[in-house]
C-alpha atoms as a PDB file:
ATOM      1  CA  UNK A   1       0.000   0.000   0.000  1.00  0.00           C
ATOM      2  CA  UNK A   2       1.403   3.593  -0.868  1.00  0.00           C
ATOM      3  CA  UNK A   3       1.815   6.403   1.652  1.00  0.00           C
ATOM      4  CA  UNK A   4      -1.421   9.145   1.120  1.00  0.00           C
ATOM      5  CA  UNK A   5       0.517  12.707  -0.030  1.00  0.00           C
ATOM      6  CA  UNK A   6      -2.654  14.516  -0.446  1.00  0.00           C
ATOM      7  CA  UNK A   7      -3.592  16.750   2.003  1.00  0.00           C
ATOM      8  CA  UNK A   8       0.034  16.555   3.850  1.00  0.00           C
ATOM      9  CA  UNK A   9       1.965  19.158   5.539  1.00  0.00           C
ATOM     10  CA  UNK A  10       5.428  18.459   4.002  1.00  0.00           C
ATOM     11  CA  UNK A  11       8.355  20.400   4.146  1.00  0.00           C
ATOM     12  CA  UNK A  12       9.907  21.328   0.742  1.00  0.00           C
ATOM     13  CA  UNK A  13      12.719  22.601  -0.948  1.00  0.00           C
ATOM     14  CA  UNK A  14      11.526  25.233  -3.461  1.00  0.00           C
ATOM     15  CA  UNK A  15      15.008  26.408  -4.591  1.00  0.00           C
ATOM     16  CA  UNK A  16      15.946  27.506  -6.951  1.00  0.00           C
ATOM     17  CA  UNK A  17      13.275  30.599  -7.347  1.00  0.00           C
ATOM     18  CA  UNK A  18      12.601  33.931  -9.317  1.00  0.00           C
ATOM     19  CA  UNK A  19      10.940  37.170  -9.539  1.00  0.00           C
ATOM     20  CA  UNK A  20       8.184  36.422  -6.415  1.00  0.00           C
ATOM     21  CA  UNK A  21       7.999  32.951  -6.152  1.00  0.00           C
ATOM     22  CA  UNK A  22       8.001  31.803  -2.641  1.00  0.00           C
ATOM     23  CA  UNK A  23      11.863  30.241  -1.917  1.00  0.00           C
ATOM     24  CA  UNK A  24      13.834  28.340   0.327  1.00  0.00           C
ATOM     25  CA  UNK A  25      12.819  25.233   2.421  1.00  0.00           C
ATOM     26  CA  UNK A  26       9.410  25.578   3.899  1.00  0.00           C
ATOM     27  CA  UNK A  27       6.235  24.303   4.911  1.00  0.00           C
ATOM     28  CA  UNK A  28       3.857  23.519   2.044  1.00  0.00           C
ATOM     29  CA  UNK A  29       0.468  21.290   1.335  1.00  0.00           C
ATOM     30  CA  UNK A  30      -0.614  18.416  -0.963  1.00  0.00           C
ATOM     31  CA  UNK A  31      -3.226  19.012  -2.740  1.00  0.00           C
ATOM     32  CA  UNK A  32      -2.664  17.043  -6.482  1.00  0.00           C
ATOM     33  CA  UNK A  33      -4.803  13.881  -6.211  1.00  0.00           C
ATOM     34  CA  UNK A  34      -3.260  10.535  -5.304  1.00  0.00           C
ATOM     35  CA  UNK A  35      -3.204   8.836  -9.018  1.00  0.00           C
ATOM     36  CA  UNK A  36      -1.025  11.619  -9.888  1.00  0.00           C
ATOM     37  CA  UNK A  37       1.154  11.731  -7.003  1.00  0.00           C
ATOM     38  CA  UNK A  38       1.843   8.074  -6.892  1.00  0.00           C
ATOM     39  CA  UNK A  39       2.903   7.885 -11.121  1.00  0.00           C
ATOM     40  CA  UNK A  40       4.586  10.997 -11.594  1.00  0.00           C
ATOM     41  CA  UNK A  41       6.912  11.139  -9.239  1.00  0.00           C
ATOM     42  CA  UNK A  42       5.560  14.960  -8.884  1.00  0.00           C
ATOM     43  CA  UNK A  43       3.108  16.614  -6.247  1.00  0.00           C
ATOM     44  CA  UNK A  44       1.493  19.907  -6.736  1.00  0.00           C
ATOM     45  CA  UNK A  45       1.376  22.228  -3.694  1.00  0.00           C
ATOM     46  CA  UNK A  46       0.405  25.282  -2.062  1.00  0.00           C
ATOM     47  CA  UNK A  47       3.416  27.065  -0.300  1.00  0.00           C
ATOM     48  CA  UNK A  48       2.765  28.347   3.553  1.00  0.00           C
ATOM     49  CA  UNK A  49       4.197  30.964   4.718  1.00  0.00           C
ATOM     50  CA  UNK A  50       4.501  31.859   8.739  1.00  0.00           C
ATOM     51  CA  UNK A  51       2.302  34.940  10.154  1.00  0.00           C
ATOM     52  CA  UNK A  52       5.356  36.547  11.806  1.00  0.00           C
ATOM     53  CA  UNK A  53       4.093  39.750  10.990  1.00  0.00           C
ATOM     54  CA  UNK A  54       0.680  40.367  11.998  1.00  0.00           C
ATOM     55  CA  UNK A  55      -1.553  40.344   9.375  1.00  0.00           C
ATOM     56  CA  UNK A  56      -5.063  38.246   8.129  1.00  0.00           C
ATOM     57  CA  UNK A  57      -4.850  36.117   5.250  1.00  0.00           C
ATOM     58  CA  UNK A  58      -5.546  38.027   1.515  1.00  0.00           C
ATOM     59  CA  UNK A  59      -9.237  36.354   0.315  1.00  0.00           C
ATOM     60  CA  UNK A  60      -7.571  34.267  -1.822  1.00  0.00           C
ATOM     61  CA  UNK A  61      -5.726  32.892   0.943  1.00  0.00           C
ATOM     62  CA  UNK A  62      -6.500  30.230   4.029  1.00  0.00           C
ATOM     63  CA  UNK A  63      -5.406  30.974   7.323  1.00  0.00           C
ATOM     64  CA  UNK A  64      -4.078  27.887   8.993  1.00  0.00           C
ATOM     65  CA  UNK A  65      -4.416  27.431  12.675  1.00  0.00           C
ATOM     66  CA  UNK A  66      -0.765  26.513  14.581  1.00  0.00           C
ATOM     67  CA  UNK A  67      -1.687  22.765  14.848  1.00  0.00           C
ATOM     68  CA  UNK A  68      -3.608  22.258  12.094  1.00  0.00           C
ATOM     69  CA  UNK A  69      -1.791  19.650  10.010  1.00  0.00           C
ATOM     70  CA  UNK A  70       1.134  19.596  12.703  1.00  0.00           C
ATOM     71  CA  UNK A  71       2.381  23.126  11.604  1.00  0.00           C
ATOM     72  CA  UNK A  72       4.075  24.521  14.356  1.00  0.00           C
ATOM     73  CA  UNK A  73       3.112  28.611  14.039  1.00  0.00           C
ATOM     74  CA  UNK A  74      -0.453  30.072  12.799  1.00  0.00           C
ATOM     75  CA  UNK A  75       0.188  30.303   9.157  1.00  0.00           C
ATOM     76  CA  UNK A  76      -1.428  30.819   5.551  1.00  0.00           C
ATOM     77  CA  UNK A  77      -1.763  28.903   2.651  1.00  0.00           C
ATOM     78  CA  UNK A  78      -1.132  30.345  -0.633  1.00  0.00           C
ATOM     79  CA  UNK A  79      -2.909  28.865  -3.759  1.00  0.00           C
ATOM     80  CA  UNK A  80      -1.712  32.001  -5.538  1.00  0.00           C
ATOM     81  CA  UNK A  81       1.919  30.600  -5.517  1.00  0.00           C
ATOM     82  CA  UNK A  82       0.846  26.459  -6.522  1.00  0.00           C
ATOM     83  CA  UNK A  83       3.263  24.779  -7.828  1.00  0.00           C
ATOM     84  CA  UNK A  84       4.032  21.128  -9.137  1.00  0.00           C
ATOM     85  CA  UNK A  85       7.509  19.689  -8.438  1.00  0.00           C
ATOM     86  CA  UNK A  86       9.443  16.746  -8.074  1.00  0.00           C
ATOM     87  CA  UNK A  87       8.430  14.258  -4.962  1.00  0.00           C
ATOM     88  CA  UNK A  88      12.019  14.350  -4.420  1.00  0.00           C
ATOM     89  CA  UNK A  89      11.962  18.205  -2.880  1.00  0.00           C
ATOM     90  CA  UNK A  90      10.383  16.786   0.419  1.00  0.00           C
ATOM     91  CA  UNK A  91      12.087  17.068   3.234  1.00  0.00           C
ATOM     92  CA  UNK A  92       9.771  15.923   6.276  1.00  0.00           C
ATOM     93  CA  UNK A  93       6.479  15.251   6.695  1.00  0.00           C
ATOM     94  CA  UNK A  94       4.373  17.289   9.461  1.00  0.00           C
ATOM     95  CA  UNK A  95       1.255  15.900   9.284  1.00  0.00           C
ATOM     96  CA  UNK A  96      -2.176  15.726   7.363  1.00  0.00           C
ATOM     97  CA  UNK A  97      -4.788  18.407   7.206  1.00  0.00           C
ATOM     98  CA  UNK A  98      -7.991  16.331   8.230  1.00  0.00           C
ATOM     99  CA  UNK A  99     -10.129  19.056   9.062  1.00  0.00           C
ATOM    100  CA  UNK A 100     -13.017  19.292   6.157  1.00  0.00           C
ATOM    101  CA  UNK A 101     -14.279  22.703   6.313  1.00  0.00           C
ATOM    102  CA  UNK A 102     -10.664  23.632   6.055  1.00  0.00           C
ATOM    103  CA  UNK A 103      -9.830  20.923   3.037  1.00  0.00           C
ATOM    104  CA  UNK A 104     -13.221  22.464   1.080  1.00  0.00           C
ATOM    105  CA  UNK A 105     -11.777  26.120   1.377  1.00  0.00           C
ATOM    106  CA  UNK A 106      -8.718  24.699   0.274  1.00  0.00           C
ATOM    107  CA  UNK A 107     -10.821  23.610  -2.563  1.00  0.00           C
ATOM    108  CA  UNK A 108     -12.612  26.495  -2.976  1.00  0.00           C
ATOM    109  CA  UNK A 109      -9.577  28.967  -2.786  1.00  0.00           C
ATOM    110  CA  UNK A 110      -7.569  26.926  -5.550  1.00  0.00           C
ATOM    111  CA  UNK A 111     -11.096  27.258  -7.953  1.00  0.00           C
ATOM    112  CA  UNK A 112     -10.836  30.874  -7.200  1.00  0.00           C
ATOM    113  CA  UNK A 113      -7.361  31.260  -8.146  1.00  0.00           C
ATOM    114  CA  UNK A 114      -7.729  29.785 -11.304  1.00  0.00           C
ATOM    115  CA  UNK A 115     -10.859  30.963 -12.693  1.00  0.00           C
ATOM    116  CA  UNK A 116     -12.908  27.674 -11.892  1.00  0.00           C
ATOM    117  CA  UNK A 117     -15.567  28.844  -9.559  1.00  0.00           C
ATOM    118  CA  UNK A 118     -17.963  28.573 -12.041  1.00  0.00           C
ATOM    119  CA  UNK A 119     -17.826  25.560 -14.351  1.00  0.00           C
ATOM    120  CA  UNK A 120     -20.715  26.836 -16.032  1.00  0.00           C
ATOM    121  CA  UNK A 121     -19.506  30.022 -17.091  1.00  0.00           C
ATOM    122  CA  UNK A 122     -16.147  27.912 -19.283  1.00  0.00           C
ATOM    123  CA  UNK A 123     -17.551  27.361 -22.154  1.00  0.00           C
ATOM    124  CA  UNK A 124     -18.034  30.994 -22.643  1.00  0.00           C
ATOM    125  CA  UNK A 125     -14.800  32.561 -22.366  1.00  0.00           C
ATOM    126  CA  UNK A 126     -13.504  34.032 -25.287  1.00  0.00           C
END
């Protein structure tokens, strides 16, 4: 049986970076779906970054509750700065996000980001 990556708290390598693209080794969550993860060799994720400065989460972000997922500080997830790399980045594993109201804004937040909210309204884009 393979080891469940979706929905984990990993710490990841995202070196090297440009322009605004979060960098260095930090916290970050699995959200690709397990088919994917477990034939690609890749996982796609949403950086987190701490809250050392105080401020609340943008609306396209999730805050993240210190202990949620095993992260250690109150945090936010950023589906504005998903990314899909190589399984091989991971460093550790924190723990998995089980909490479903957070999981479905998750969700909801990634549809936001890109443009999916409403899967009705595709077909009509220029």
């Amino acid at each position: 049986m393979s080891v469940r990556r979706r929905w984990a708290l990993v710490e990841i390598a995202l070196d090297p970076a440009e322009g605004h693209e979060q960098a260095g080794s930090r916290p970050a969550l699995v959200v690709s779906n397990e088919p994917f993860n477990e034939t690609s060799g890749l996982l796609t994720v949403l950086p987190v970054t701490s809250m050392k400065e105080l401020r609340q989460p943008q609306s396209w972000e999730i805050l993240l509750p210190a202990a949620a997922a095993g992260n250690p500080l109150d945090s936010i997830i950023m589906p504005q700065q998903m990314r899909t790399v190589s399984a091989m980045r991971v460093r550790r594993f924190f723990g998995r996000l089980t909490d479903p109201v957070l999981r479905r804004e998750v969700a909801s937040k990634v549809f936001l980001h890109l443009g999916f909210e409403n899967l009705d309204d595709l077909a009509d884009e220029p």
